[in-house]
C-alpha atoms as a PDB file:
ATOM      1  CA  UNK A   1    -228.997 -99.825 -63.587  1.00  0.00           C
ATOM      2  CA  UNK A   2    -230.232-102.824 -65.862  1.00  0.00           C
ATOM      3  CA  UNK A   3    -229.949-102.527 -69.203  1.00  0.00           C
ATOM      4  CA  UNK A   4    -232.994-102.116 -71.384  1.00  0.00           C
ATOM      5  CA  UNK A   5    -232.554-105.614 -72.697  1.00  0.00           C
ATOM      6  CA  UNK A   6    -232.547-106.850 -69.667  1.00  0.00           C
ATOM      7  CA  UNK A   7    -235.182-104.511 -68.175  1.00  0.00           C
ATOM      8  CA  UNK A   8    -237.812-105.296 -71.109  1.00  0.00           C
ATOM      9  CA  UNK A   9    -236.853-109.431 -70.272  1.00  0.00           C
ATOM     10  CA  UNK A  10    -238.132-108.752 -66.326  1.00  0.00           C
ATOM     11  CA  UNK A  11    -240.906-106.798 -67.947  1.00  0.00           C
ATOM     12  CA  UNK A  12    -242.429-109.126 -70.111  1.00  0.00           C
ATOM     13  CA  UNK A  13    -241.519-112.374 -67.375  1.00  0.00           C
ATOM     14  CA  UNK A  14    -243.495-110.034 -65.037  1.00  0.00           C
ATOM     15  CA  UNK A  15    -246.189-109.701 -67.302  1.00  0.00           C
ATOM     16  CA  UNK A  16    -246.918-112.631 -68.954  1.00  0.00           C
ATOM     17  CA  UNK A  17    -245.312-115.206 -66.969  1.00  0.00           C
ATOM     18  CA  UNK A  18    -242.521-117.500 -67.828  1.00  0.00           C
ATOM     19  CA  UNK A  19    -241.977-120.227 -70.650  1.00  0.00           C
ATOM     20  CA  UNK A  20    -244.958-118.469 -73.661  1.00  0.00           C
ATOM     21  CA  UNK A  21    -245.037-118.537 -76.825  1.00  0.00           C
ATOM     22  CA  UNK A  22    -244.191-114.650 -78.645  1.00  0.00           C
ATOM     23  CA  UNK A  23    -245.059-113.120 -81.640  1.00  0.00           C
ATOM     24  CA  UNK A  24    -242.055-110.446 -81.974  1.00  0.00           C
ATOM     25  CA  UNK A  25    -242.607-107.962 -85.130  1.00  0.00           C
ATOM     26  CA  UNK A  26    -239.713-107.298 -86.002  1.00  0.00           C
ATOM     27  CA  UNK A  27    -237.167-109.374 -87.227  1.00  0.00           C
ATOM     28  CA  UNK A  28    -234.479-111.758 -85.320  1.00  0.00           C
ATOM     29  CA  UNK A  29    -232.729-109.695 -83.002  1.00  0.00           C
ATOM     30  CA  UNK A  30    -230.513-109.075 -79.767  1.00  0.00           C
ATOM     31  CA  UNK A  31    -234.073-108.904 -77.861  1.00  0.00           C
ATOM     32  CA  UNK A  32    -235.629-112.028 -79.193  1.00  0.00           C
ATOM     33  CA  UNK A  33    -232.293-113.557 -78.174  1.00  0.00           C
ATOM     34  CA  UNK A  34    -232.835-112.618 -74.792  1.00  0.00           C
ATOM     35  CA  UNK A  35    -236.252-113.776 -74.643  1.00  0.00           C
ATOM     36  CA  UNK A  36    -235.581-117.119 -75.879  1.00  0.00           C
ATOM     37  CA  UNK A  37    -232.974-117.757 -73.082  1.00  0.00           C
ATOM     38  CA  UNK A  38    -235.526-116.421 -71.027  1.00  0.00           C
ATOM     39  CA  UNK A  39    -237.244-119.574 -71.737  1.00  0.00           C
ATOM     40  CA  UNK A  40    -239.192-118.024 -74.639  1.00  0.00           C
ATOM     41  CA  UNK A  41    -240.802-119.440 -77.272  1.00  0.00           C
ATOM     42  CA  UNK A  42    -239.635-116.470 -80.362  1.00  0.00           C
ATOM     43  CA  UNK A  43    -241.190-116.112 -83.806  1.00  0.00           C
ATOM     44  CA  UNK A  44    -240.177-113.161 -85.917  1.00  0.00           C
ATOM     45  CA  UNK A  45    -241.706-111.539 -88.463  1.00  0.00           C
ATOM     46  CA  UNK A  46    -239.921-111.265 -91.795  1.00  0.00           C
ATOM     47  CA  UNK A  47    -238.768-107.677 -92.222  1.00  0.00           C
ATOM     48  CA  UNK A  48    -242.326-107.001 -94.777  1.00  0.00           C
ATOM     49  CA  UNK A  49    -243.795-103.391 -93.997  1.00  0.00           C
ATOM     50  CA  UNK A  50    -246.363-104.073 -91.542  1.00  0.00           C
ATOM     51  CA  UNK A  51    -248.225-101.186 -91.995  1.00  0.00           C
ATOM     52  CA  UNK A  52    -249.624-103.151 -95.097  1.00  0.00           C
ATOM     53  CA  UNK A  53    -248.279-106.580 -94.975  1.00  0.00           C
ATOM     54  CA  UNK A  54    -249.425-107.937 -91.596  1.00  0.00           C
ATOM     55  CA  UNK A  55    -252.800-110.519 -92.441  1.00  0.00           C
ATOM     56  CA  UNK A  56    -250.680-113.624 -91.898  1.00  0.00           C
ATOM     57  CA  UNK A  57    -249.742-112.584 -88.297  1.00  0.00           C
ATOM     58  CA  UNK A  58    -253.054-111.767 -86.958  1.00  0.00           C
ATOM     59  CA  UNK A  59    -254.193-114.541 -85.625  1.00  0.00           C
ATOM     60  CA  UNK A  60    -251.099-116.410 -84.606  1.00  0.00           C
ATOM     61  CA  UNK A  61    -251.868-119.436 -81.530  1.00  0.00           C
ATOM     62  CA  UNK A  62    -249.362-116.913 -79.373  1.00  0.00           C
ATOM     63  CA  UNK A  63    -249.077-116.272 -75.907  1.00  0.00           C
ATOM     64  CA  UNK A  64    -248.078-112.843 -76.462  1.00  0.00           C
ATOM     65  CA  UNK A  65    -247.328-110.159 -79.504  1.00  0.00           C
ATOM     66  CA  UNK A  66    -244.209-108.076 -78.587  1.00  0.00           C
ATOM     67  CA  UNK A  67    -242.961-104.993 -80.323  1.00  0.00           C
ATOM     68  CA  UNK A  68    -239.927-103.478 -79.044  1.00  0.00           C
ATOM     69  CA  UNK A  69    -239.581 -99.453 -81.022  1.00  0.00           C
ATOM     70  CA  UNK A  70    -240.991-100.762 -83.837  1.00  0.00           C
ATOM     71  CA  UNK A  71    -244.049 -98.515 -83.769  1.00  0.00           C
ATOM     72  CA  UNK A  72    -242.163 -95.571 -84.147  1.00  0.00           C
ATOM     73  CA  UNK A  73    -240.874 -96.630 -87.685  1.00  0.00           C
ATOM     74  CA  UNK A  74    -244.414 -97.449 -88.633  1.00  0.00           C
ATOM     75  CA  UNK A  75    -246.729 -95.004 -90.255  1.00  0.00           C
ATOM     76  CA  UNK A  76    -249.882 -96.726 -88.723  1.00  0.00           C
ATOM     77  CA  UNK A  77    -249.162 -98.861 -86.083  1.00  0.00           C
ATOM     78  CA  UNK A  78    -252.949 -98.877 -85.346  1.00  0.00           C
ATOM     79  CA  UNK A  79    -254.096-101.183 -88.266  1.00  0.00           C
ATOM     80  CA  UNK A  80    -252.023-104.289 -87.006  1.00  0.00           C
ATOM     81  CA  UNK A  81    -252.959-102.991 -83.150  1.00  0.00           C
ATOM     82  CA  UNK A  82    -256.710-103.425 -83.942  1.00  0.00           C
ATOM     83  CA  UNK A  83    -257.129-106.551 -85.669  1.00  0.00           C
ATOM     84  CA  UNK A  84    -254.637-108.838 -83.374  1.00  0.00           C
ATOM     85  CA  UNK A  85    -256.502-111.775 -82.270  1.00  0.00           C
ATOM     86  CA  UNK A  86    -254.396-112.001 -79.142  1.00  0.00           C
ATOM     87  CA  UNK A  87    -254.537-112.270 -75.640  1.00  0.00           C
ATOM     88  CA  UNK A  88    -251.682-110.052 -74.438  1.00  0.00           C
ATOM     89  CA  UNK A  89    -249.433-107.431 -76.275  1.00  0.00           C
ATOM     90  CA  UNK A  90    -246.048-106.128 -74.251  1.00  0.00           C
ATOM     91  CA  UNK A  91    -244.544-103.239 -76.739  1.00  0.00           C
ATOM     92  CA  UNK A  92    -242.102-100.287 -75.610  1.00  0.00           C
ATOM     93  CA  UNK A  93    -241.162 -97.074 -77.734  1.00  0.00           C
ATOM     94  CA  UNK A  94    -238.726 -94.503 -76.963  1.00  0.00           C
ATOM     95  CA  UNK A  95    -240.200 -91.562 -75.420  1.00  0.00           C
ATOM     96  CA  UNK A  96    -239.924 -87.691 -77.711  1.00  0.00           C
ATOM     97  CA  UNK A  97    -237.692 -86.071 -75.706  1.00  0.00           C
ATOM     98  CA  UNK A  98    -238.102 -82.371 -75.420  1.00  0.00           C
ATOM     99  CA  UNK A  99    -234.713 -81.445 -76.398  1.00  0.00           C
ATOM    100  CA  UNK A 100    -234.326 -83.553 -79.605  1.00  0.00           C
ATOM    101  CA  UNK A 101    -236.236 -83.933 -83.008  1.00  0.00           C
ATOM    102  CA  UNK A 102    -237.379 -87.204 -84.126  1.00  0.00           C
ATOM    103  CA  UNK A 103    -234.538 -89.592 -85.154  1.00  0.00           C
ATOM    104  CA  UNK A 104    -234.442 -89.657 -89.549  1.00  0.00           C
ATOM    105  CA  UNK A 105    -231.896 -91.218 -91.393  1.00  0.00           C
ATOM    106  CA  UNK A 106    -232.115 -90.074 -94.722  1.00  0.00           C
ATOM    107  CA  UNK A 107    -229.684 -92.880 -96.450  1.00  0.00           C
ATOM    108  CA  UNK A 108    -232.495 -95.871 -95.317  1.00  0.00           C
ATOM    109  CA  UNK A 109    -235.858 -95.511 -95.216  1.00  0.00           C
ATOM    110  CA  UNK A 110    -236.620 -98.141 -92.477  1.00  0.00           C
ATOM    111  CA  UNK A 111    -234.256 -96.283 -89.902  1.00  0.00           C
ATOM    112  CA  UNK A 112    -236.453 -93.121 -89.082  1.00  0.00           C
ATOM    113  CA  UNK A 113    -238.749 -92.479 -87.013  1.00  0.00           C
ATOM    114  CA  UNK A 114    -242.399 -91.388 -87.884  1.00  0.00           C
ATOM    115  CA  UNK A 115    -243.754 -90.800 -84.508  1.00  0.00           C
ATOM    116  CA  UNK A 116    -242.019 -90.655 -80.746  1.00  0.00           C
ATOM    117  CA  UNK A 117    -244.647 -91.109 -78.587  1.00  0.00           C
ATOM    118  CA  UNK A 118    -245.157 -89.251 -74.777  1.00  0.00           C
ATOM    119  CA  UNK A 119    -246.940 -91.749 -72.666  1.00  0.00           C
ATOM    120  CA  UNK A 120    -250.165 -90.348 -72.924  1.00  0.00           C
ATOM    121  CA  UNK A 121    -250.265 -90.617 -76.255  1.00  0.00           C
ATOM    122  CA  UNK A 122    -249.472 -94.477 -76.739  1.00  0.00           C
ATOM    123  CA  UNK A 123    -251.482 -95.204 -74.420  1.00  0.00           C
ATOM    124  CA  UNK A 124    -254.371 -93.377 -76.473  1.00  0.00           C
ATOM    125  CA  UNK A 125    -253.302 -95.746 -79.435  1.00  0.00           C
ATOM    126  CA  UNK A 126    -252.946 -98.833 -77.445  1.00  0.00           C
ATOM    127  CA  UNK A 127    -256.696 -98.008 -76.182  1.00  0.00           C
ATOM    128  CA  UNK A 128    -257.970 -96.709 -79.826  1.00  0.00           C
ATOM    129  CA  UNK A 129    -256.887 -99.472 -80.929  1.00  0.00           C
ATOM    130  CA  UNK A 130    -258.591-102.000 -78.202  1.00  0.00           C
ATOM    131  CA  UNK A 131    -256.366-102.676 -75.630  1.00  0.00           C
ATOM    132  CA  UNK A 132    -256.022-102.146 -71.547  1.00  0.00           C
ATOM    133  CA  UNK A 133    -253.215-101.260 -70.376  1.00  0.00           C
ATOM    134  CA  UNK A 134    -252.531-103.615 -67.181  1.00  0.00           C
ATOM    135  CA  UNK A 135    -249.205-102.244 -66.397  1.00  0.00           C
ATOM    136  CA  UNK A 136    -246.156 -99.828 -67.553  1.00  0.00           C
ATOM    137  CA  UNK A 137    -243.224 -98.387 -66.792  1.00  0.00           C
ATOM    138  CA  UNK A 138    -240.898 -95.878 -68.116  1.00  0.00           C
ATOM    139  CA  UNK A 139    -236.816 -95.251 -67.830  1.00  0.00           C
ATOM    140  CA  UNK A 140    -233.672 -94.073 -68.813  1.00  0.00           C
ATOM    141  CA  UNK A 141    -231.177 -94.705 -71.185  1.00  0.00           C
ATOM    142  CA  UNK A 142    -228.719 -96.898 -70.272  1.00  0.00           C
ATOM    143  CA  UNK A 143    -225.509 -95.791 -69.141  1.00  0.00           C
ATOM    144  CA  UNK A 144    -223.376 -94.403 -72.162  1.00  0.00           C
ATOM    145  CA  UNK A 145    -219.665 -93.755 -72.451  1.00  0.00           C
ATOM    146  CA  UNK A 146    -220.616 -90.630 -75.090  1.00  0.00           C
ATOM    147  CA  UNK A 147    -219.797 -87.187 -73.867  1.00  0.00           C
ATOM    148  CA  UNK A 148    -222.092 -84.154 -74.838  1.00  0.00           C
ATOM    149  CA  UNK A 149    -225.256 -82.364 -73.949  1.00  0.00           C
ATOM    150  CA  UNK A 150    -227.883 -85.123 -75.035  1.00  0.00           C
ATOM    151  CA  UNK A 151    -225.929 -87.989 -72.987  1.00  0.00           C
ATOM    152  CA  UNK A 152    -225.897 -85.878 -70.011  1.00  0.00           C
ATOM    153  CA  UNK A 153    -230.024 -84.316 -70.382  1.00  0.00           C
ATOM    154  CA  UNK A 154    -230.693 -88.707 -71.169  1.00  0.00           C
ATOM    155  CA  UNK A 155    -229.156 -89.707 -68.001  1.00  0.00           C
ATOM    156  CA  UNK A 156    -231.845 -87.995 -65.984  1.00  0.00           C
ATOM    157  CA  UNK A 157    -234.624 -88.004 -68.633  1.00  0.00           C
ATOM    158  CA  UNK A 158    -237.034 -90.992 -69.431  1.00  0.00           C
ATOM    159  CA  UNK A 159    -236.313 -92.344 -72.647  1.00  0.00           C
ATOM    160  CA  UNK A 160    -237.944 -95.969 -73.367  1.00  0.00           C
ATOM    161  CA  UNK A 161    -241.541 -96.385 -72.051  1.00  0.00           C
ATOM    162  CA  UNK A 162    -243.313-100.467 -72.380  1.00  0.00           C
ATOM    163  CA  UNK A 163    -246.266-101.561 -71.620  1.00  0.00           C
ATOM    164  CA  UNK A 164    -248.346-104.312 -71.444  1.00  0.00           C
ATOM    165  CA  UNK A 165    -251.769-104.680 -72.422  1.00  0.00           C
ATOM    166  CA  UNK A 166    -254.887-107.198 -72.286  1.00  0.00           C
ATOM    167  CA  UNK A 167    -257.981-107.176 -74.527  1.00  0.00           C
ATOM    168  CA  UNK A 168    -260.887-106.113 -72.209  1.00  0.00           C
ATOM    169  CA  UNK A 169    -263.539-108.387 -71.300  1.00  0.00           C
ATOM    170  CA  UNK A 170    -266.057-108.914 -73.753  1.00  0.00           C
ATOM    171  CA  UNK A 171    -263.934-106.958 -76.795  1.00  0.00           C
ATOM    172  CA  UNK A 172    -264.851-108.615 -80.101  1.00  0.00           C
ATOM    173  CA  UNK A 173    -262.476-108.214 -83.349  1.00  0.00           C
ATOM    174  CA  UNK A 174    -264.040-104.954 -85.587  1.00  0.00           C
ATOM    175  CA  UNK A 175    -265.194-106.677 -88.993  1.00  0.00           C
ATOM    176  CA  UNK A 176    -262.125-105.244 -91.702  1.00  0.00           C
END
């Protein structure tokens, strides 16, 4: 099994082609590092709350936005998701899993986890918010070492789901 790096890398080469330029929100990371090997053109966002601070990133000359889980940690993910001026967004979140409550870290308040999303209902958001999905795909965790009950249910339950969405024809920006 591929790793999820390495899975979400053949995703977004699948989706958007080789050698573009990406808008990652987030910050620098193991998955921006990938993509620029890739042959990716990476610029990360500064670590600001972007469910407020976003206006400088919305209309970016970028191939592609990605967000990889970062809309879990975001109260309203739809604010930024509606005004991109953008012609392709790739993002994954991990799925809710039946058997486990959200992930919350109460020591740091950027480590938890307002929403984990089922399919169905990021794709609602994604189209809420503008977007067609052109393609997805879901899958498992990778393969852990840890022993216990959640390991075992997450080698045979989805966990990360990405997908990668155009604006439809026609779509015009809503005023703010």
């Amino acid at each position: 099994m591929l790793k999820r790096i390495d899975k979400t890398v053949e995703f977004v080469r699948q989706s958007i082609g080789p050698n573009k330029r990406i808008l990652d929100l987030g910050v620098a990371n193991e998955m921006g590092d990938a993509l620029k090997k890739a042959g990716y053109e990476v610029i990360n966002t500064k670590g600001e709350d972007l469910d407020v601070d976003f206006e400088d990133y919305l209309k970016m000359d970028v191939d592609c936005v990605t967000a990889f889980e970062i809309f879990e940690h975001m109260l309203a993910p739809f604010n930024i998701l509606r005004l991109l001026a953008v012609p392709n967004v790739v993002a994954s979140v991990p799925l809710k899993l039946w058997f486990a409550s959200a992930y919350w870290n109460p020591a740091d308040p950027w480590d938890r986890h307002y929403h984990e999303f089922e399919p169905k209902q990021f794709d609602m958001l994604m189209e809420r918010a503008g977007w067609q999905i052109k393609d997805s795909e879901k899958w498992k965790s990778p393969e852990t070492k840890k022993l216990g009950f959640r390991p075992i249910l997450r080698s045979f339950t989805d966990r990360y789901y990405i997908v990668h969405c155009q604006r439809p024809e026609g779509f015009t920006l809503p005023a703010k």
